[in-house]
N, C-alpha and C. Protein backbone atom coordinates (compact mmCIF):
# COMPACT_ATOMS: atom_id res chain seq x y z
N UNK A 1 36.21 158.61 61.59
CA UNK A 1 36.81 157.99 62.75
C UNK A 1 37.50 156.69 62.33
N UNK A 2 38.67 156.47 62.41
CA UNK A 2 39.33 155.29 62.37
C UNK A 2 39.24 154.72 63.55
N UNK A 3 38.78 153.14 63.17
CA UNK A 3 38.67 151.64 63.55
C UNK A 3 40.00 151.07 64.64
N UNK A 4 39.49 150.54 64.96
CA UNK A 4 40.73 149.82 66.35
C UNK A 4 41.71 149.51 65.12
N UNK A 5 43.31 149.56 65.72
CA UNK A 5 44.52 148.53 64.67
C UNK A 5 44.40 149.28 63.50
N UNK A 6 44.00 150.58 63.47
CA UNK A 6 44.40 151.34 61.64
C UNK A 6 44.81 152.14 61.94
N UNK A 7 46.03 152.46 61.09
CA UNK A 7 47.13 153.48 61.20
C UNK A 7 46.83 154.37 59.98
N UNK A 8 47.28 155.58 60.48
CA UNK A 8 47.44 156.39 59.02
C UNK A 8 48.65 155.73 58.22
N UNK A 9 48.36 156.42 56.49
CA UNK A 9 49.24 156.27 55.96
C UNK A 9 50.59 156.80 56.21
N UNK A 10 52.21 156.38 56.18
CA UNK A 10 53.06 156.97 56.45
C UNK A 10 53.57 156.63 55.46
N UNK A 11 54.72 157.96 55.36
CA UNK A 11 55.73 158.59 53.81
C UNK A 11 56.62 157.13 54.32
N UNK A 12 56.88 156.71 52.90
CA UNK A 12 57.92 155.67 52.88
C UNK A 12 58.87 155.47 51.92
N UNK A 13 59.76 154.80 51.83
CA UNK A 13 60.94 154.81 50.75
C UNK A 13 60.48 153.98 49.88
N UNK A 14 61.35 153.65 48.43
CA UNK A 14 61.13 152.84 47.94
C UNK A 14 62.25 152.47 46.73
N UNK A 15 62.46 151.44 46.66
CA UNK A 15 63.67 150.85 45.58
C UNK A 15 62.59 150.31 44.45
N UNK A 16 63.24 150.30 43.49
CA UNK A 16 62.60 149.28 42.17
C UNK A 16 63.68 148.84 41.74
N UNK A 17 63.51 147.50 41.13
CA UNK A 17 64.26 146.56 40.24
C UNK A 17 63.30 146.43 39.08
N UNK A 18 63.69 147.31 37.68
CA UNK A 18 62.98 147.03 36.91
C UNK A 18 63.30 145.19 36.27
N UNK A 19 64.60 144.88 36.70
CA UNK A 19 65.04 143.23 35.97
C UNK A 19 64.13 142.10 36.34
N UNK A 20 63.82 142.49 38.06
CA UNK A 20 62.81 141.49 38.69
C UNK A 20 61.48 141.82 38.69
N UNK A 21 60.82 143.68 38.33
CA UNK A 21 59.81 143.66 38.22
C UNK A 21 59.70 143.83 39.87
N UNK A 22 60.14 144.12 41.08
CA UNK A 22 60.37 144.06 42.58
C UNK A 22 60.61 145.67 43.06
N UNK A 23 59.30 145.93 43.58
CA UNK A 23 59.07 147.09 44.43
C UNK A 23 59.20 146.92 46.23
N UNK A 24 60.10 147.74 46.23
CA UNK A 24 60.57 147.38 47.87
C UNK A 24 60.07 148.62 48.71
N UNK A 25 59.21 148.74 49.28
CA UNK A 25 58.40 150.07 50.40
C UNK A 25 59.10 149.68 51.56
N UNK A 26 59.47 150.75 52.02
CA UNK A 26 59.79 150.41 53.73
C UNK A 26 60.02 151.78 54.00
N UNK A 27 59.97 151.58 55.70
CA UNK A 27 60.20 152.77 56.60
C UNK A 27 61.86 153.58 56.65
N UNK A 28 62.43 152.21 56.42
CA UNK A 28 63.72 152.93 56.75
C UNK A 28 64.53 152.38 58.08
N UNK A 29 63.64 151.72 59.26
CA UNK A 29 64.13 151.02 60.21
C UNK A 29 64.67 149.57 59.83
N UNK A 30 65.48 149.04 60.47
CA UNK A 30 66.17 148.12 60.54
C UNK A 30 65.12 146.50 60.76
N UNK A 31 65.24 145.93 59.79
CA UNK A 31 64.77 144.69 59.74
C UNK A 31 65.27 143.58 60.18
N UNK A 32 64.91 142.89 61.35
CA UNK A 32 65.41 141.62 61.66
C UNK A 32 64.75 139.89 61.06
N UNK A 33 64.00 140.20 60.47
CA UNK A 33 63.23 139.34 60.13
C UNK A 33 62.16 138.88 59.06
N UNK A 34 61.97 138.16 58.35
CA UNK A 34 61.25 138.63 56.88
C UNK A 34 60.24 136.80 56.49
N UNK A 35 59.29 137.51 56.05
CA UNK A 35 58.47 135.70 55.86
C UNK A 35 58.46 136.28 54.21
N UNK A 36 58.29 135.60 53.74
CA UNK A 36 57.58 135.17 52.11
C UNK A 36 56.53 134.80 52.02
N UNK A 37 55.41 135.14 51.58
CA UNK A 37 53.88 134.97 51.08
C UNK A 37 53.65 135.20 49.60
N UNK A 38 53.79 134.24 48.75
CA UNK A 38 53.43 134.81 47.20
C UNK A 38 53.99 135.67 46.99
N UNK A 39 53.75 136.70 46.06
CA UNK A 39 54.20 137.75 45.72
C UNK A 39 54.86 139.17 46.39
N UNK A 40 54.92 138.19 48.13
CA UNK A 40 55.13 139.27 49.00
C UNK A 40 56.35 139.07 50.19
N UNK A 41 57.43 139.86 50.25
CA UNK A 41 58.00 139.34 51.52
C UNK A 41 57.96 140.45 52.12
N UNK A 42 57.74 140.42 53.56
CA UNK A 42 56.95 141.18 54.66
C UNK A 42 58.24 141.00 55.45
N UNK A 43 58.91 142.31 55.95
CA UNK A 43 59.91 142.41 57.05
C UNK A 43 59.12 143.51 58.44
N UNK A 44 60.09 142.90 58.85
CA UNK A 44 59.57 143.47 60.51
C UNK A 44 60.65 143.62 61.23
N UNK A 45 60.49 144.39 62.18
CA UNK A 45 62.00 144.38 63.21
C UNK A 45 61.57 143.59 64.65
N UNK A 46 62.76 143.87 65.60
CA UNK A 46 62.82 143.09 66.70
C UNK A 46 61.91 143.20 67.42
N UNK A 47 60.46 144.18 67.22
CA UNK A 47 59.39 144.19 67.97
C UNK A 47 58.56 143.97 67.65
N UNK A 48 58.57 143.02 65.81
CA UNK A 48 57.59 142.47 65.51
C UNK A 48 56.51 143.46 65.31
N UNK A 49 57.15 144.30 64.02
CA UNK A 49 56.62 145.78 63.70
C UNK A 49 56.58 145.81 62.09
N UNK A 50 55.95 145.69 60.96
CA UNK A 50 56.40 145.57 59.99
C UNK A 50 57.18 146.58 59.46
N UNK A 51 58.08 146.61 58.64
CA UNK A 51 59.10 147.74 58.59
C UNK A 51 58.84 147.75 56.48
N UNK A 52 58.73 147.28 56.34
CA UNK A 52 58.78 146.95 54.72
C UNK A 52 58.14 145.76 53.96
N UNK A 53 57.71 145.81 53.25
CA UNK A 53 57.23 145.12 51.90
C UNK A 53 57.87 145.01 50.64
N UNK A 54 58.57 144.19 50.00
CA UNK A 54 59.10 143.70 48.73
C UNK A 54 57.80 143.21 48.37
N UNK A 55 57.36 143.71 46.96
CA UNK A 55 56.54 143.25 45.99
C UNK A 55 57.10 142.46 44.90
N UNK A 56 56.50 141.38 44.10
CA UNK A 56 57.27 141.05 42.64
C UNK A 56 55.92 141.08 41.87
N UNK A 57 56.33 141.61 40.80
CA UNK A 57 55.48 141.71 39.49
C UNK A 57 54.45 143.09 39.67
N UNK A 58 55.25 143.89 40.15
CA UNK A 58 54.35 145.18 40.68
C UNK A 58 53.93 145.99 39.49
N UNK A 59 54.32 145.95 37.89
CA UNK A 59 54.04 146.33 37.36
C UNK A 59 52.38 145.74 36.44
N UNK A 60 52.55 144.43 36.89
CA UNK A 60 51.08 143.27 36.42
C UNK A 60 50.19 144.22 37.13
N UNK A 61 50.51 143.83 38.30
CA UNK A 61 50.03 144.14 39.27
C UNK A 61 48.94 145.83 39.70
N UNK A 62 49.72 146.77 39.15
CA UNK A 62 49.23 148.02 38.93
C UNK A 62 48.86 148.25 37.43
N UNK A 63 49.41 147.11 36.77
CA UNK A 63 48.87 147.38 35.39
C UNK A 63 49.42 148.74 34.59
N UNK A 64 51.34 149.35 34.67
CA UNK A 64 51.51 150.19 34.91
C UNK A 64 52.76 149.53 34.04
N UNK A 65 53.89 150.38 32.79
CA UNK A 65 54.71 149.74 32.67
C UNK A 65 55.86 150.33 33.51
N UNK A 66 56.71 149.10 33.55
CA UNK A 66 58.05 148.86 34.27
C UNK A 66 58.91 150.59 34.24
N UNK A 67 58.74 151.02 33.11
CA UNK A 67 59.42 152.41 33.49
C UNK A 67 58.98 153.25 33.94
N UNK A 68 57.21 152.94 34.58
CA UNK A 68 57.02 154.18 34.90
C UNK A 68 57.41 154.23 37.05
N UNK A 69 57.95 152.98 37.01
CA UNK A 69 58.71 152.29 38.72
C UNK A 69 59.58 153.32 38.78
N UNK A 70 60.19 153.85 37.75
CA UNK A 70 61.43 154.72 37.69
C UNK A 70 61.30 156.09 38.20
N UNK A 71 60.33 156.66 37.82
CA UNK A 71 59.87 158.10 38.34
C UNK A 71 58.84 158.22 39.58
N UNK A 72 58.80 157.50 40.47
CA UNK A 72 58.22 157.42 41.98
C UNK A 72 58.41 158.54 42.76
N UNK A 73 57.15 159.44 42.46
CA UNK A 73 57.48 160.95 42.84
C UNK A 73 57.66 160.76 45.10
N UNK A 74 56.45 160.04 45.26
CA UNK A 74 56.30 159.87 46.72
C UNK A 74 55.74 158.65 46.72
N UNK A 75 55.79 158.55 48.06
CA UNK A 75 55.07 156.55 48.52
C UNK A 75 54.64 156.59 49.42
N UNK A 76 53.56 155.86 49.84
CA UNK A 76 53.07 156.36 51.42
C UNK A 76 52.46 154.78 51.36
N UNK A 77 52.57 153.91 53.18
CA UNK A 77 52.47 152.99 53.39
C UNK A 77 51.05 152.77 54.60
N UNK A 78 50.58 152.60 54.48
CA UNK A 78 49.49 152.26 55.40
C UNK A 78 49.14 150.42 55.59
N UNK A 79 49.49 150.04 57.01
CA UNK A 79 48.84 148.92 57.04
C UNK A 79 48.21 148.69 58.82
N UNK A 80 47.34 147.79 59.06
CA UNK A 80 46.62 148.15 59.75
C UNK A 80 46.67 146.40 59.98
N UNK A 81 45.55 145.70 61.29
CA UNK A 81 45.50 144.81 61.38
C UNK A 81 44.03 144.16 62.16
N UNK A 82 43.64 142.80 61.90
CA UNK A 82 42.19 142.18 62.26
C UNK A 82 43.04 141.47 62.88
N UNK A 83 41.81 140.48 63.48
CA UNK A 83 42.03 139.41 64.54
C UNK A 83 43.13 138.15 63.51
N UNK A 84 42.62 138.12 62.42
CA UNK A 84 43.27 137.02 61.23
C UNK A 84 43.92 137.87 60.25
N UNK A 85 44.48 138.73 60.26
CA UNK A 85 44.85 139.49 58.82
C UNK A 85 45.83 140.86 58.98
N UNK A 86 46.58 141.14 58.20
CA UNK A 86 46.79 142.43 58.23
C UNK A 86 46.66 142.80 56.77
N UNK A 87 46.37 144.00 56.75
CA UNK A 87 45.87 144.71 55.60
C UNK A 87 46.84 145.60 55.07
N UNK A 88 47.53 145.63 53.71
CA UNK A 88 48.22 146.27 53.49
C UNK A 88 47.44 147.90 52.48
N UNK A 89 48.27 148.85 52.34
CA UNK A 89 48.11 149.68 51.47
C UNK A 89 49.02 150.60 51.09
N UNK A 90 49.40 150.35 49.57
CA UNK A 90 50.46 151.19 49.39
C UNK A 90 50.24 151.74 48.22
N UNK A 91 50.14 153.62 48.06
CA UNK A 91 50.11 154.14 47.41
C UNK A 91 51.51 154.93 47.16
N UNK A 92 51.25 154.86 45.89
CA UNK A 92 52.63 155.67 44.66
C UNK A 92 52.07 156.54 43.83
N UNK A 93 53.07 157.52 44.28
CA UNK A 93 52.56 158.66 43.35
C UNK A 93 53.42 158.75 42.11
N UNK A 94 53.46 158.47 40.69
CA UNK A 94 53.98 158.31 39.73
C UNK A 94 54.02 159.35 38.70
N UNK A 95 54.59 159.51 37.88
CA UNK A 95 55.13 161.18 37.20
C UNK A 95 54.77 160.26 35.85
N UNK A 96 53.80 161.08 35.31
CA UNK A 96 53.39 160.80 33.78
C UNK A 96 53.45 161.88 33.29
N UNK A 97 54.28 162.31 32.44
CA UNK A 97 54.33 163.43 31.60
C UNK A 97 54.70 164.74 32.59
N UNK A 98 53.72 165.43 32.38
CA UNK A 98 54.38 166.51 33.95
C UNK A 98 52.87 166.53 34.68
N UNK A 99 52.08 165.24 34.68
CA UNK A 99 51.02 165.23 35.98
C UNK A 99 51.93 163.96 37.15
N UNK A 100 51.15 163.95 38.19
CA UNK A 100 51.20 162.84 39.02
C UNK A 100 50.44 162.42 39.15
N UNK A 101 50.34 161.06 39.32
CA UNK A 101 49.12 159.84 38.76
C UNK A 101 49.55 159.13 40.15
N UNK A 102 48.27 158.90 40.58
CA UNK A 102 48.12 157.71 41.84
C UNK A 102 48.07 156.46 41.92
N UNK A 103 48.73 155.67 42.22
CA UNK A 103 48.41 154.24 41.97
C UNK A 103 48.37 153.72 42.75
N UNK A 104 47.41 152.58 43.69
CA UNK A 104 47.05 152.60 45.10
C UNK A 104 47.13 150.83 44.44
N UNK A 105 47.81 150.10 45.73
CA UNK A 105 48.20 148.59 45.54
C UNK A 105 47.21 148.37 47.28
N UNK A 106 46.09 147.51 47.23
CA UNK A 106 45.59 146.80 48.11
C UNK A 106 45.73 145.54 48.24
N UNK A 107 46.25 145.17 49.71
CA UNK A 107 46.11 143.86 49.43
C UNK A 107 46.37 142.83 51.64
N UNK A 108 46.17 141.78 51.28
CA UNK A 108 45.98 141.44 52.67
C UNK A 108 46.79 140.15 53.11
N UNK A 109 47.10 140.18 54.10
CA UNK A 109 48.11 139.19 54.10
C UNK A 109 47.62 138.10 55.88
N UNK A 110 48.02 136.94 55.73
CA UNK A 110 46.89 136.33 56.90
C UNK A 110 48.40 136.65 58.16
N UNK A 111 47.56 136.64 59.28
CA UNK A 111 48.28 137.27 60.43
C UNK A 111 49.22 135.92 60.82
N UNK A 112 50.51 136.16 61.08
CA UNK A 112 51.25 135.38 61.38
C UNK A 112 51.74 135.37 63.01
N UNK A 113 51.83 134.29 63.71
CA UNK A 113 52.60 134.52 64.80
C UNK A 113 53.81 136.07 64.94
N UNK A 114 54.52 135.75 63.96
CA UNK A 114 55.75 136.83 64.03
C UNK A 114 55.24 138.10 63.47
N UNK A 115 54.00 138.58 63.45
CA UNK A 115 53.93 139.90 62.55
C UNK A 115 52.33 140.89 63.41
N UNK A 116 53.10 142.04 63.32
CA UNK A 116 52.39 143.05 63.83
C UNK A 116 52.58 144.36 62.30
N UNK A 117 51.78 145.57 63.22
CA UNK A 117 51.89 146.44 62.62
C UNK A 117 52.75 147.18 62.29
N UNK A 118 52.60 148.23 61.33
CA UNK A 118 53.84 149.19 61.12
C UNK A 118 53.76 150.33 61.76
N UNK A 119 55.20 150.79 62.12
CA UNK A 119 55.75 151.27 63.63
C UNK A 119 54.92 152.98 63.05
């Protein structure tokens, strides 16, 4: 049974910049708005919905090298939210050789006036 404010995971897009090391997840809807937190800028649209996540250093980060950003078989975005927090989760499914390898990025971000969940 899922908890008040948790969403399933949903299929999401994703860009890489191997130059910046910058993994970009999003839905695909239109972003009006975007904060910066560390390693994270968090967009949302006009209903204050998060729509996407830009990561930097996503390869530290997963502990994963930079070329393997390149072969991103699928992506799926799950984030959810507390009274102080929203919780991110984003798993990538990555092509090593001819398996697919999971690589699951957790992480939490403190609740801002301007930010809700993803749509």
């Amino acid at each position: 049974m899922r908890k008040s404010g948790e969403k399933m995971a949903k299929m999401a897009k994703v860009d890489y910049d191997i130059c910046s090391d910058a993994l970009f997840v999003y839905t695909g809807k239109k972003a009006n708005d975007s904060i910066e937190l560390g390693n994270y800028v968090i967009d949302f649209d006009a209903d204050e919905k998060v729509t996407g996540i830009e990561i930097f250093d996503i390869s530290r980060m997963l502990m994963v090298s930079k070329s393997k950003f390149e072969s991103i078989k699928d992506a799926f975005i799950r984030v959810s939210q507390a009274k102080s927090a929203i919780y991110v989760m984003v798993l990538l499914k990555l092509v090593e050789g001819n398996q697919i390898v999971d690589k699951e990025l957790h992480f939490s971000i403190p609740k801002l006036q301007k930010m809700s969940v993803l749509n």
